[in-house]
PDB file of N, CA and C in Angstrom:
ATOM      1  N   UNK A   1     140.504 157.792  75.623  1.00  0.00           N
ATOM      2  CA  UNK A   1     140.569 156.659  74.711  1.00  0.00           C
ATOM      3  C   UNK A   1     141.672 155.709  75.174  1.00  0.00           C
ATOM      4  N   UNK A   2     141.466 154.517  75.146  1.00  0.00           N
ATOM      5  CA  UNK A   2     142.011 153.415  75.462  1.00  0.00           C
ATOM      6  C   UNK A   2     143.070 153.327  74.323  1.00  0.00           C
ATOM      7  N   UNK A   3     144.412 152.606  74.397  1.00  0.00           N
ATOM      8  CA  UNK A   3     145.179 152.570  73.416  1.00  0.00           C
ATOM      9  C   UNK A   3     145.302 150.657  73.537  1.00  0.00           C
ATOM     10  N   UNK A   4     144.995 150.225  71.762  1.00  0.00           N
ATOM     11  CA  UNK A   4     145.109 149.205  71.853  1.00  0.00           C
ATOM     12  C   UNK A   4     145.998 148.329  72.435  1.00  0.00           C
ATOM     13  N   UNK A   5     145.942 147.320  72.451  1.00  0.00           N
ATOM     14  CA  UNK A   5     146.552 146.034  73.492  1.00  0.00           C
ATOM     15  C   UNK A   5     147.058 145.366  72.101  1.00  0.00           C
ATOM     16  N   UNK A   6     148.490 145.096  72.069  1.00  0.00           N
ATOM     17  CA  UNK A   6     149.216 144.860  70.436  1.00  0.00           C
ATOM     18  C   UNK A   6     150.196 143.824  71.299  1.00  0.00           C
ATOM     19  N   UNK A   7     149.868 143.148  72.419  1.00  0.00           N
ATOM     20  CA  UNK A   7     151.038 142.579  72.864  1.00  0.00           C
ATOM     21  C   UNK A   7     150.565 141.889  74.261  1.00  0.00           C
ATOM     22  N   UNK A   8     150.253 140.461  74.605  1.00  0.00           N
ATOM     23  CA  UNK A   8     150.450 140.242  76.159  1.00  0.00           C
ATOM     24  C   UNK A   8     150.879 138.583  76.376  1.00  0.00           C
ATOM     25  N   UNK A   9     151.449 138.866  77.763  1.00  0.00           N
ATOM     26  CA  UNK A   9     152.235 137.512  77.944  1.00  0.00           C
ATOM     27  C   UNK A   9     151.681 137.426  79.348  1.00  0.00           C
ATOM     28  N   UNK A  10     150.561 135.812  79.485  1.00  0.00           N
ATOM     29  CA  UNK A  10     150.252 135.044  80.270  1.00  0.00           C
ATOM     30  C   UNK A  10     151.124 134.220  80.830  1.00  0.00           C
ATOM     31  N   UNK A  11     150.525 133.838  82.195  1.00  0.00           N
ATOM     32  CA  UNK A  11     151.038 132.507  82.995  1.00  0.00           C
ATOM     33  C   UNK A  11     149.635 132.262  82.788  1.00  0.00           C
ATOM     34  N   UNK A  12     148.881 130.899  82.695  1.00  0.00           N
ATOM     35  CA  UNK A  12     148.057 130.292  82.935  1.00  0.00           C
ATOM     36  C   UNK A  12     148.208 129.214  82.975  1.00  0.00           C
ATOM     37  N   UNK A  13     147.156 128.750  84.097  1.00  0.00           N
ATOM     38  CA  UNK A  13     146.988 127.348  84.497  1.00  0.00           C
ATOM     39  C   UNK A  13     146.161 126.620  84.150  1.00  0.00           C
ATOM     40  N   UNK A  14     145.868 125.117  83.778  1.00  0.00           N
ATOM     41  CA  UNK A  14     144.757 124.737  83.259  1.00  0.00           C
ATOM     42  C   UNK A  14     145.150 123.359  83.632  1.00  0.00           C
ATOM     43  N   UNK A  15     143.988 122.399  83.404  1.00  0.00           N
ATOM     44  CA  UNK A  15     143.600 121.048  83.496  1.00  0.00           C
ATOM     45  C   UNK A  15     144.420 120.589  82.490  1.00  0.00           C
ATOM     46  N   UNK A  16     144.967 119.315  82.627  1.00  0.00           N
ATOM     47  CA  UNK A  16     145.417 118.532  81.590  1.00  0.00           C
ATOM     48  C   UNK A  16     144.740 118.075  80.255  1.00  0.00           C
ATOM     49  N   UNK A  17     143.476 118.474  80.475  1.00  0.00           N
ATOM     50  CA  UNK A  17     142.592 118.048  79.319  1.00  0.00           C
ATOM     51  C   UNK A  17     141.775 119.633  79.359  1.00  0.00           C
ATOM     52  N   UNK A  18     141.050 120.385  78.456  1.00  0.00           N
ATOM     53  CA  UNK A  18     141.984 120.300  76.858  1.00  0.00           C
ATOM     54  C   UNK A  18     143.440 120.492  76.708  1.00  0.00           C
ATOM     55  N   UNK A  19     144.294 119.860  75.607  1.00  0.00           N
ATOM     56  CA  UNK A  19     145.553 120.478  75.153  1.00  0.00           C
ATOM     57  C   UNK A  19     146.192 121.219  75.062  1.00  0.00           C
ATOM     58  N   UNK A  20     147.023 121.486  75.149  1.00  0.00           N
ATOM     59  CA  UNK A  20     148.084 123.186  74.528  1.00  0.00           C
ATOM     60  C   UNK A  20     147.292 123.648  73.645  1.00  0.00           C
ATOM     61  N   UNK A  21     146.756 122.404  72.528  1.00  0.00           N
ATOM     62  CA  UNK A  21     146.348 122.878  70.869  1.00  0.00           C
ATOM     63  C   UNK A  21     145.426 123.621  71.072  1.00  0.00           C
ATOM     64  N   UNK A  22     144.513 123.399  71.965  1.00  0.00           N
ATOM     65  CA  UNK A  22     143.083 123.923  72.322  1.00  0.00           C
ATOM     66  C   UNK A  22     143.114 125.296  72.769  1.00  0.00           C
ATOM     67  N   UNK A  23     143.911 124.902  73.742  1.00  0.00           N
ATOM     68  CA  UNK A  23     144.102 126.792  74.118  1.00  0.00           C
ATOM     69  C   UNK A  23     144.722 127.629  73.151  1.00  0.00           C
ATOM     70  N   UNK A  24     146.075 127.039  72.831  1.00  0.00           N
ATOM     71  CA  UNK A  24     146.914 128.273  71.673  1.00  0.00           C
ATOM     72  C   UNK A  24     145.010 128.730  70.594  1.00  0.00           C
ATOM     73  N   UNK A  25     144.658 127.735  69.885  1.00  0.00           N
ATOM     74  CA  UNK A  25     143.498 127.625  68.966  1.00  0.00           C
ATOM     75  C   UNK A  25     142.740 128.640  69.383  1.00  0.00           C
ATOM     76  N   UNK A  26     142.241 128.526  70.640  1.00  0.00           N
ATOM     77  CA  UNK A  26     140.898 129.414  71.370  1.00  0.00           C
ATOM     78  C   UNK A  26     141.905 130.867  71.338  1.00  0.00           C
ATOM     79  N   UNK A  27     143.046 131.277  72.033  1.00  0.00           N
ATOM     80  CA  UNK A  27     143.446 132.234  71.874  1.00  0.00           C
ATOM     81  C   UNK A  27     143.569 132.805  70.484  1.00  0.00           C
ATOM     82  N   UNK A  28     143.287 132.307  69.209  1.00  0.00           N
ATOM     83  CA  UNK A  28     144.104 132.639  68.490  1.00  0.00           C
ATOM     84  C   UNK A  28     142.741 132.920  67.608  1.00  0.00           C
ATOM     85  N   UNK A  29     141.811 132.665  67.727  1.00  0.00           N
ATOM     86  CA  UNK A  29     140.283 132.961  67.896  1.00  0.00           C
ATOM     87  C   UNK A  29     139.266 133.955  68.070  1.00  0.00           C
ATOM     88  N   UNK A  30     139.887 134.595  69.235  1.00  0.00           N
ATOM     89  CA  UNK A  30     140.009 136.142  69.912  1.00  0.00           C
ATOM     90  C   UNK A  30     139.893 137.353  68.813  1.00  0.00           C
ATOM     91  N   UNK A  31     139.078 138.703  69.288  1.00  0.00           N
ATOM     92  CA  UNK A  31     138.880 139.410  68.440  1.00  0.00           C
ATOM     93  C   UNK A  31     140.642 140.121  68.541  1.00  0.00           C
ATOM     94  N   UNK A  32     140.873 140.736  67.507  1.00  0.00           N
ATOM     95  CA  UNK A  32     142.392 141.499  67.636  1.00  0.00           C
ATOM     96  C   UNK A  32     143.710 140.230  67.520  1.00  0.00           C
ATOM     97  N   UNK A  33     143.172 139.036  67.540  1.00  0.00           N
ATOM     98  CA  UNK A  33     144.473 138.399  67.845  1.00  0.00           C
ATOM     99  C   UNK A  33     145.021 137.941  66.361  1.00  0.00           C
ATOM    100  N   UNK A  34     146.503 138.172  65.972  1.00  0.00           N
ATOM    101  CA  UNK A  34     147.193 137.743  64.801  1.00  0.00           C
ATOM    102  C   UNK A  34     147.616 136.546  65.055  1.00  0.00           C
ATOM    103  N   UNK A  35     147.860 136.339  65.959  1.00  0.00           N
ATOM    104  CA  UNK A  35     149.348 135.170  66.023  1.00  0.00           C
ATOM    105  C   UNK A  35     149.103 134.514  67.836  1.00  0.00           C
ATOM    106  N   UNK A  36     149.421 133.657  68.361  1.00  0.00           N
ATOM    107  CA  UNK A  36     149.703 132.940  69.294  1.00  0.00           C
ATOM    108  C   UNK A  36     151.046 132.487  69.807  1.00  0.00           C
ATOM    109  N   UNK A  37     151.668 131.819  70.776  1.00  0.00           N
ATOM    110  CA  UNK A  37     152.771 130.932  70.708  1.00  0.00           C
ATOM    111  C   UNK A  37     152.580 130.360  72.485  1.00  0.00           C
ATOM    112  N   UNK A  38     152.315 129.459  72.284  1.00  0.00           N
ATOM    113  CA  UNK A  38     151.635 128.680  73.817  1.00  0.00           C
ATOM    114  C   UNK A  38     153.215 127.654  74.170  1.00  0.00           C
ATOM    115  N   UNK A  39     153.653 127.895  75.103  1.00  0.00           N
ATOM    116  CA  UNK A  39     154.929 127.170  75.865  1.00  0.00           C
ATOM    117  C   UNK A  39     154.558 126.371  77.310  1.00  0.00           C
ATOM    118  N   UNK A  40     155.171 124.996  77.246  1.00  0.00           N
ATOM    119  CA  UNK A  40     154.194 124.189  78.640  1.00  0.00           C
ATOM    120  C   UNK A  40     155.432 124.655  79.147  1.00  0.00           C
ATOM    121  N   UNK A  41     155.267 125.300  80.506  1.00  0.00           N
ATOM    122  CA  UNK A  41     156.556 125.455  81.296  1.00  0.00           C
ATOM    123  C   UNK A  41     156.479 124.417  82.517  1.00  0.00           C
ATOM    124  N   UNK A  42     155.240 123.643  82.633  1.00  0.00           N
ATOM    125  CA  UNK A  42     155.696 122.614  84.056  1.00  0.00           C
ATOM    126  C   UNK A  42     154.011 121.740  84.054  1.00  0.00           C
ATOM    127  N   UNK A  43     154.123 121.139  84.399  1.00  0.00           N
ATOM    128  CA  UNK A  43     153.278 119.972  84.437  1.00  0.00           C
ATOM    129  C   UNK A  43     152.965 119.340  86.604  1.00  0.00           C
ATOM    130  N   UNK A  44     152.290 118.300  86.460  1.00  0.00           N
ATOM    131  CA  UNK A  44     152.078 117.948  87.356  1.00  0.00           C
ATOM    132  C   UNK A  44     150.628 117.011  87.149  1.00  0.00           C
ATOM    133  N   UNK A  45     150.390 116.205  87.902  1.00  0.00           N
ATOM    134  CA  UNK A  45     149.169 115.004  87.628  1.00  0.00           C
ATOM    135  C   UNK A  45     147.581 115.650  87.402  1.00  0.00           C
ATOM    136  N   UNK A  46     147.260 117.194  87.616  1.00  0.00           N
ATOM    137  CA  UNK A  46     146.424 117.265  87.393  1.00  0.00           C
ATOM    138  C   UNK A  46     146.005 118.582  86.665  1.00  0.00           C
ATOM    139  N   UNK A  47     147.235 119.196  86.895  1.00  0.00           N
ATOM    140  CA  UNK A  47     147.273 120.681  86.485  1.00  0.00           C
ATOM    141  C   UNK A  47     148.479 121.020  85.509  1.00  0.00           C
ATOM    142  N   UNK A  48     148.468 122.012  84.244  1.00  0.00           N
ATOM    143  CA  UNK A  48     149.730 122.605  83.839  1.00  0.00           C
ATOM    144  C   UNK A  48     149.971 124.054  83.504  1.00  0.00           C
ATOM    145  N   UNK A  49     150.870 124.471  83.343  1.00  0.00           N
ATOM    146  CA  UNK A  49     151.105 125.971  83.375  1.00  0.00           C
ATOM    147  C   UNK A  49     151.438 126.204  82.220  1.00  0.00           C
ATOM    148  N   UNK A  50     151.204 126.931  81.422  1.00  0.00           N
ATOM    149  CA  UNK A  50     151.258 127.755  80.277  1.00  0.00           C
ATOM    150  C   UNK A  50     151.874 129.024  79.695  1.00  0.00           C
ATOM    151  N   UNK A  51     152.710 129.471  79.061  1.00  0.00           N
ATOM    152  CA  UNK A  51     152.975 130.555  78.913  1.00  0.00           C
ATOM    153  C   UNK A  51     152.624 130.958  77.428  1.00  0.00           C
ATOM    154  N   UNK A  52     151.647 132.001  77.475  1.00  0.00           N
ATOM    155  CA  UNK A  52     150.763 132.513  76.226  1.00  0.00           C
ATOM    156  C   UNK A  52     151.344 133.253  76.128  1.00  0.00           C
ATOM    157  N   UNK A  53     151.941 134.147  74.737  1.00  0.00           N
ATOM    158  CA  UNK A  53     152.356 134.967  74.033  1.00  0.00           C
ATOM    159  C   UNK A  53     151.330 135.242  72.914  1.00  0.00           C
ATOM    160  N   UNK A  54     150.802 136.748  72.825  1.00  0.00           N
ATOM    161  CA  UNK A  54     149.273 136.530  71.827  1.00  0.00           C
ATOM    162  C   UNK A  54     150.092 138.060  71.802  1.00  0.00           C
ATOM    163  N   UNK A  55     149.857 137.871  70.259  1.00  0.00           N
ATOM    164  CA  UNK A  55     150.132 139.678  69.590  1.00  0.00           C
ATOM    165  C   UNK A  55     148.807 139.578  68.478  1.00  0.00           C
ATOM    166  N   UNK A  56     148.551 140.564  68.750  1.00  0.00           N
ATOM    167  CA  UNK A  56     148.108 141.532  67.471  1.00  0.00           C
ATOM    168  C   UNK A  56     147.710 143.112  67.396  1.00  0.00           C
ATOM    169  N   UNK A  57     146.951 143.320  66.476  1.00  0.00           N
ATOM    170  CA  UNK A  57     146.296 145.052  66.501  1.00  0.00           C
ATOM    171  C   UNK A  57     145.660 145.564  67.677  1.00  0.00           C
ATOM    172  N   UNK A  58     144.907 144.996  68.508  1.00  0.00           N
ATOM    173  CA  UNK A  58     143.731 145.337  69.453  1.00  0.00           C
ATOM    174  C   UNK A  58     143.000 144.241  69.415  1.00  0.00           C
ATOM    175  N   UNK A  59     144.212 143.805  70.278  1.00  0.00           N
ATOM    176  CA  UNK A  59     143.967 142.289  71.555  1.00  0.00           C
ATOM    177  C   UNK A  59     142.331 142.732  72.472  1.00  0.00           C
ATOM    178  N   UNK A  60     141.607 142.234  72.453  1.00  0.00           N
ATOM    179  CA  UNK A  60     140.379 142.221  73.432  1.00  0.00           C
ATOM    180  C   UNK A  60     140.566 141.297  74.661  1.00  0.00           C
ATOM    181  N   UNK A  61     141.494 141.330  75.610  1.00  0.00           N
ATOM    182  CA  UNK A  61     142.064 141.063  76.923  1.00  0.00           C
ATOM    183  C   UNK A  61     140.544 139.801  77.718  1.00  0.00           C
ATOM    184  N   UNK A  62     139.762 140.855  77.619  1.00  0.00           N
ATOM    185  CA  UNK A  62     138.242 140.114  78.377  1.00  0.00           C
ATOM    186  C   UNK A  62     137.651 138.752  77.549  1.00  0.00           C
ATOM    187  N   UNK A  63     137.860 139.548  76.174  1.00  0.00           N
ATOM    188  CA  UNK A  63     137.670 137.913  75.692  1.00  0.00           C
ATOM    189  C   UNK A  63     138.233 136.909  75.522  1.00  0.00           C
ATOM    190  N   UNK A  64     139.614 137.392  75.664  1.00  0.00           N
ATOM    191  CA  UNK A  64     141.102 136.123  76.032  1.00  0.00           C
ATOM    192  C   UNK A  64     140.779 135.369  76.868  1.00  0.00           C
ATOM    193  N   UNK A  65     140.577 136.077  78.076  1.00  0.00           N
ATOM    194  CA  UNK A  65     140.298 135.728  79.482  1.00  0.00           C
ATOM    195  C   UNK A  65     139.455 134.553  79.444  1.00  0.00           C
ATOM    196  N   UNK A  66     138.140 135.382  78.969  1.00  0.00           N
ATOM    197  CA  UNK A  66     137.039 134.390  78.991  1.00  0.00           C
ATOM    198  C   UNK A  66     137.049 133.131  78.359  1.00  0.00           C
ATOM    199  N   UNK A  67     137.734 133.047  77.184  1.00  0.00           N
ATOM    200  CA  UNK A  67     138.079 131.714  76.197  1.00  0.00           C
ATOM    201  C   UNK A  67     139.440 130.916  77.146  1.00  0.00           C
ATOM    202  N   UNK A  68     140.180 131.708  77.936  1.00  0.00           N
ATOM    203  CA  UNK A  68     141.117 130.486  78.777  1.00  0.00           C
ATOM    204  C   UNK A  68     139.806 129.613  79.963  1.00  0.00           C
ATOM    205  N   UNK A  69     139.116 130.766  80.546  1.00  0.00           N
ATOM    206  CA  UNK A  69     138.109 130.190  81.519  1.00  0.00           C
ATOM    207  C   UNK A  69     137.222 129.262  80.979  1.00  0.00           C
ATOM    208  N   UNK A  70     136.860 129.538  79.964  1.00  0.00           N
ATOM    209  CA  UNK A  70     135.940 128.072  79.029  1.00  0.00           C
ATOM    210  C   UNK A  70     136.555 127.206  78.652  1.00  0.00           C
ATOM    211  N   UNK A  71     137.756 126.967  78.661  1.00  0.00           N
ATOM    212  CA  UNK A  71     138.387 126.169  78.554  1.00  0.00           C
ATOM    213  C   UNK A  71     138.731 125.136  80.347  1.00  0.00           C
ATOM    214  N   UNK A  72     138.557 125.830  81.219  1.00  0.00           N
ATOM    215  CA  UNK A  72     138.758 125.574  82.562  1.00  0.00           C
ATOM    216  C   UNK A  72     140.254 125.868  83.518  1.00  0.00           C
ATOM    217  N   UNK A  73     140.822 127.390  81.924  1.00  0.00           N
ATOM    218  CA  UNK A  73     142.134 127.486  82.894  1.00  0.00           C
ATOM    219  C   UNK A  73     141.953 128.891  83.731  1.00  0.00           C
ATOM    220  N   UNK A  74     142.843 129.259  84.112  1.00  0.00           N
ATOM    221  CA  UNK A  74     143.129 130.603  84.962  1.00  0.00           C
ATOM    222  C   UNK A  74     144.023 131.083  84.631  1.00  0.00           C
ATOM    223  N   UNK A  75     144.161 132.476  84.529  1.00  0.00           N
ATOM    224  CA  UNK A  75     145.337 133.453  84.203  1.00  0.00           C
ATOM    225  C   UNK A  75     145.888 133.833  85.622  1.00  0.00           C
ATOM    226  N   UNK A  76     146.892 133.309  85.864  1.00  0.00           N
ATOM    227  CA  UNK A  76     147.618 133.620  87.157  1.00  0.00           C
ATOM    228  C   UNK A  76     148.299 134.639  87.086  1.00  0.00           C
ATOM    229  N   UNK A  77     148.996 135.431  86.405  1.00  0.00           N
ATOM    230  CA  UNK A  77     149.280 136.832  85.847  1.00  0.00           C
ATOM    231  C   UNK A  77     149.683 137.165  84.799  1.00  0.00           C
ATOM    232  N   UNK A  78     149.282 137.984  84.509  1.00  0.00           N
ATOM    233  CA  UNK A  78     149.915 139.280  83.129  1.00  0.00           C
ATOM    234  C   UNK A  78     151.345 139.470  82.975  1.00  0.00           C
ATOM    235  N   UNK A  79     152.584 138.866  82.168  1.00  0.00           N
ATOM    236  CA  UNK A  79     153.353 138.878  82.679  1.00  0.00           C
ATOM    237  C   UNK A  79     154.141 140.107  81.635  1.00  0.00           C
ATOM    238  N   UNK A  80     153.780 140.510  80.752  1.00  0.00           N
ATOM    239  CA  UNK A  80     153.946 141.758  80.133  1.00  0.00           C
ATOM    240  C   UNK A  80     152.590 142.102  79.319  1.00  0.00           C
ATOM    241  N   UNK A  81     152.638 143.705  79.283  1.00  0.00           N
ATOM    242  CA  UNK A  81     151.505 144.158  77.775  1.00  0.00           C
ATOM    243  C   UNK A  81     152.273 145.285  77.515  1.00  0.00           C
ATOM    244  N   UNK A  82     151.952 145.189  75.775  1.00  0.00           N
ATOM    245  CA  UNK A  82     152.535 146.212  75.053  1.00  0.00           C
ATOM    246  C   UNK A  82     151.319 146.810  74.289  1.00  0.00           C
ATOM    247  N   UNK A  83     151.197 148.111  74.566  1.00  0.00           N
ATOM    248  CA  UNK A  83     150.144 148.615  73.661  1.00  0.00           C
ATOM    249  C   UNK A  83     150.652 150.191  72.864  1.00  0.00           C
ATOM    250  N   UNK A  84     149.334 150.563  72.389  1.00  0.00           N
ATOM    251  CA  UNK A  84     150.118 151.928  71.010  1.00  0.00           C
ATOM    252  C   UNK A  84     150.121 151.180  69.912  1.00  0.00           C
ATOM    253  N   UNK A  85     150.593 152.342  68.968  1.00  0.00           N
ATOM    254  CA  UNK A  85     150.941 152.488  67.784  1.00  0.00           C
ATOM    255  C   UNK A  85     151.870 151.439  66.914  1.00  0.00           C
ATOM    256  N   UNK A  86     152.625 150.972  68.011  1.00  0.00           N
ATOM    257  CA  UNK A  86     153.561 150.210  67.809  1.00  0.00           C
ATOM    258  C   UNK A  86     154.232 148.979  68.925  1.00  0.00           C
ATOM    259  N   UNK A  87     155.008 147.782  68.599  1.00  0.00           N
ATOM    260  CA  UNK A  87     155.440 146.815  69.576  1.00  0.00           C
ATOM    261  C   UNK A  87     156.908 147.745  69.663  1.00  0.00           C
ATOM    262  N   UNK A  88     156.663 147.630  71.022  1.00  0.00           N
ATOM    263  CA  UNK A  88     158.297 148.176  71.675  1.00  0.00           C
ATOM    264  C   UNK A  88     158.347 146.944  72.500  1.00  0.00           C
ATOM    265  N   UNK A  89     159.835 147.174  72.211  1.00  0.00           N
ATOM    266  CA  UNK A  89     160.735 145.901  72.850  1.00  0.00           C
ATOM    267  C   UNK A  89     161.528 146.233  74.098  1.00  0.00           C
ATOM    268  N   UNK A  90     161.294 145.292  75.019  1.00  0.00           N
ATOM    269  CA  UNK A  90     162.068 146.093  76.721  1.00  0.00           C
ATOM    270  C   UNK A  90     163.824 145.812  76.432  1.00  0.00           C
ATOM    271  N   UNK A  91     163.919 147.206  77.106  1.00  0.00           N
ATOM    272  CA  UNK A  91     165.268 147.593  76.707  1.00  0.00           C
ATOM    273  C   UNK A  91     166.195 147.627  78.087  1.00  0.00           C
ATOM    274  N   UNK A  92     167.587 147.016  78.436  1.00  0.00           N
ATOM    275  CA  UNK A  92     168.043 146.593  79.505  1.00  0.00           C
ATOM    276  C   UNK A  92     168.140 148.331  79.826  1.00  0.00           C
ATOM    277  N   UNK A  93     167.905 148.609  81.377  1.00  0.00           N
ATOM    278  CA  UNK A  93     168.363 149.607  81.941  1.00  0.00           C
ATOM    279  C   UNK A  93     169.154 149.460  82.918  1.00  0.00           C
ATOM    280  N   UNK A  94     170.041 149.924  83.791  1.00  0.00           N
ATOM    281  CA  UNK A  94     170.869 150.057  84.991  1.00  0.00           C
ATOM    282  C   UNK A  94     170.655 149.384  85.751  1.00  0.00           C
ATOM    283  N   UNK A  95     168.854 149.324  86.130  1.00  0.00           N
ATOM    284  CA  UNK A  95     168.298 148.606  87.259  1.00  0.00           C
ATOM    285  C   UNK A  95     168.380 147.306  87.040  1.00  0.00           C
ATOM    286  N   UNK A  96     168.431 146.669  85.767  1.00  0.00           N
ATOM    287  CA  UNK A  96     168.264 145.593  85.898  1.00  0.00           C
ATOM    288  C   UNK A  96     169.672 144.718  85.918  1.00  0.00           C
ATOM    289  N   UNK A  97     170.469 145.015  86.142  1.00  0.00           N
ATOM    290  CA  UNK A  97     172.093 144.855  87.299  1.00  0.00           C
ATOM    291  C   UNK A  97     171.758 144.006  88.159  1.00  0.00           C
TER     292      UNK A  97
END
């Protein structure tokens, strides 16, 4: 058994047209999804980058995906997932010195 997906943080890229609004919206749309929080981290004349933050119970990942791609963006990587019972929060260790 798969343990739900309660937590993931995108980079995605997309066209200047649709909006932030459009995507946070479409993500937020998604089966499992509670909440959204879409951040433009950089721009450029034809393209912009995105940073998606999407929590909830049992996030459905494939259909995230698919609603950034209908939209015409790309997920350039996964940049955290938290899944289980519960949201755990990353905790500084040694290594990260």
């Amino acid at each position: 058994m798969t343990a739900a997906i309660r937590r993931l943080v995108l980079d995605v890229m997309k066209p200047q047209e649709p909006d932030i609004i459009e995507f946070a919206d479409a993500a937020a749309d998604c089966a499992g999804v509670a909440g959204v929080n879409a951040v433009l981290i950089e721009t450029d004349r034809k393209v912009q980058n995105l940073k998606l933050t999407i929590e909830g119970d049992a996030i459905d990942a494939a259909e995230l995906e698919g609603a950034i791609t209908d939209l015409g963006g790309t997920v350039h990587s996964i940049d955290q997932v938290v899944c289980g019972e519960r949201l755990v929060e990353q905790r500084g260790t040694p290594q990260d010195r």
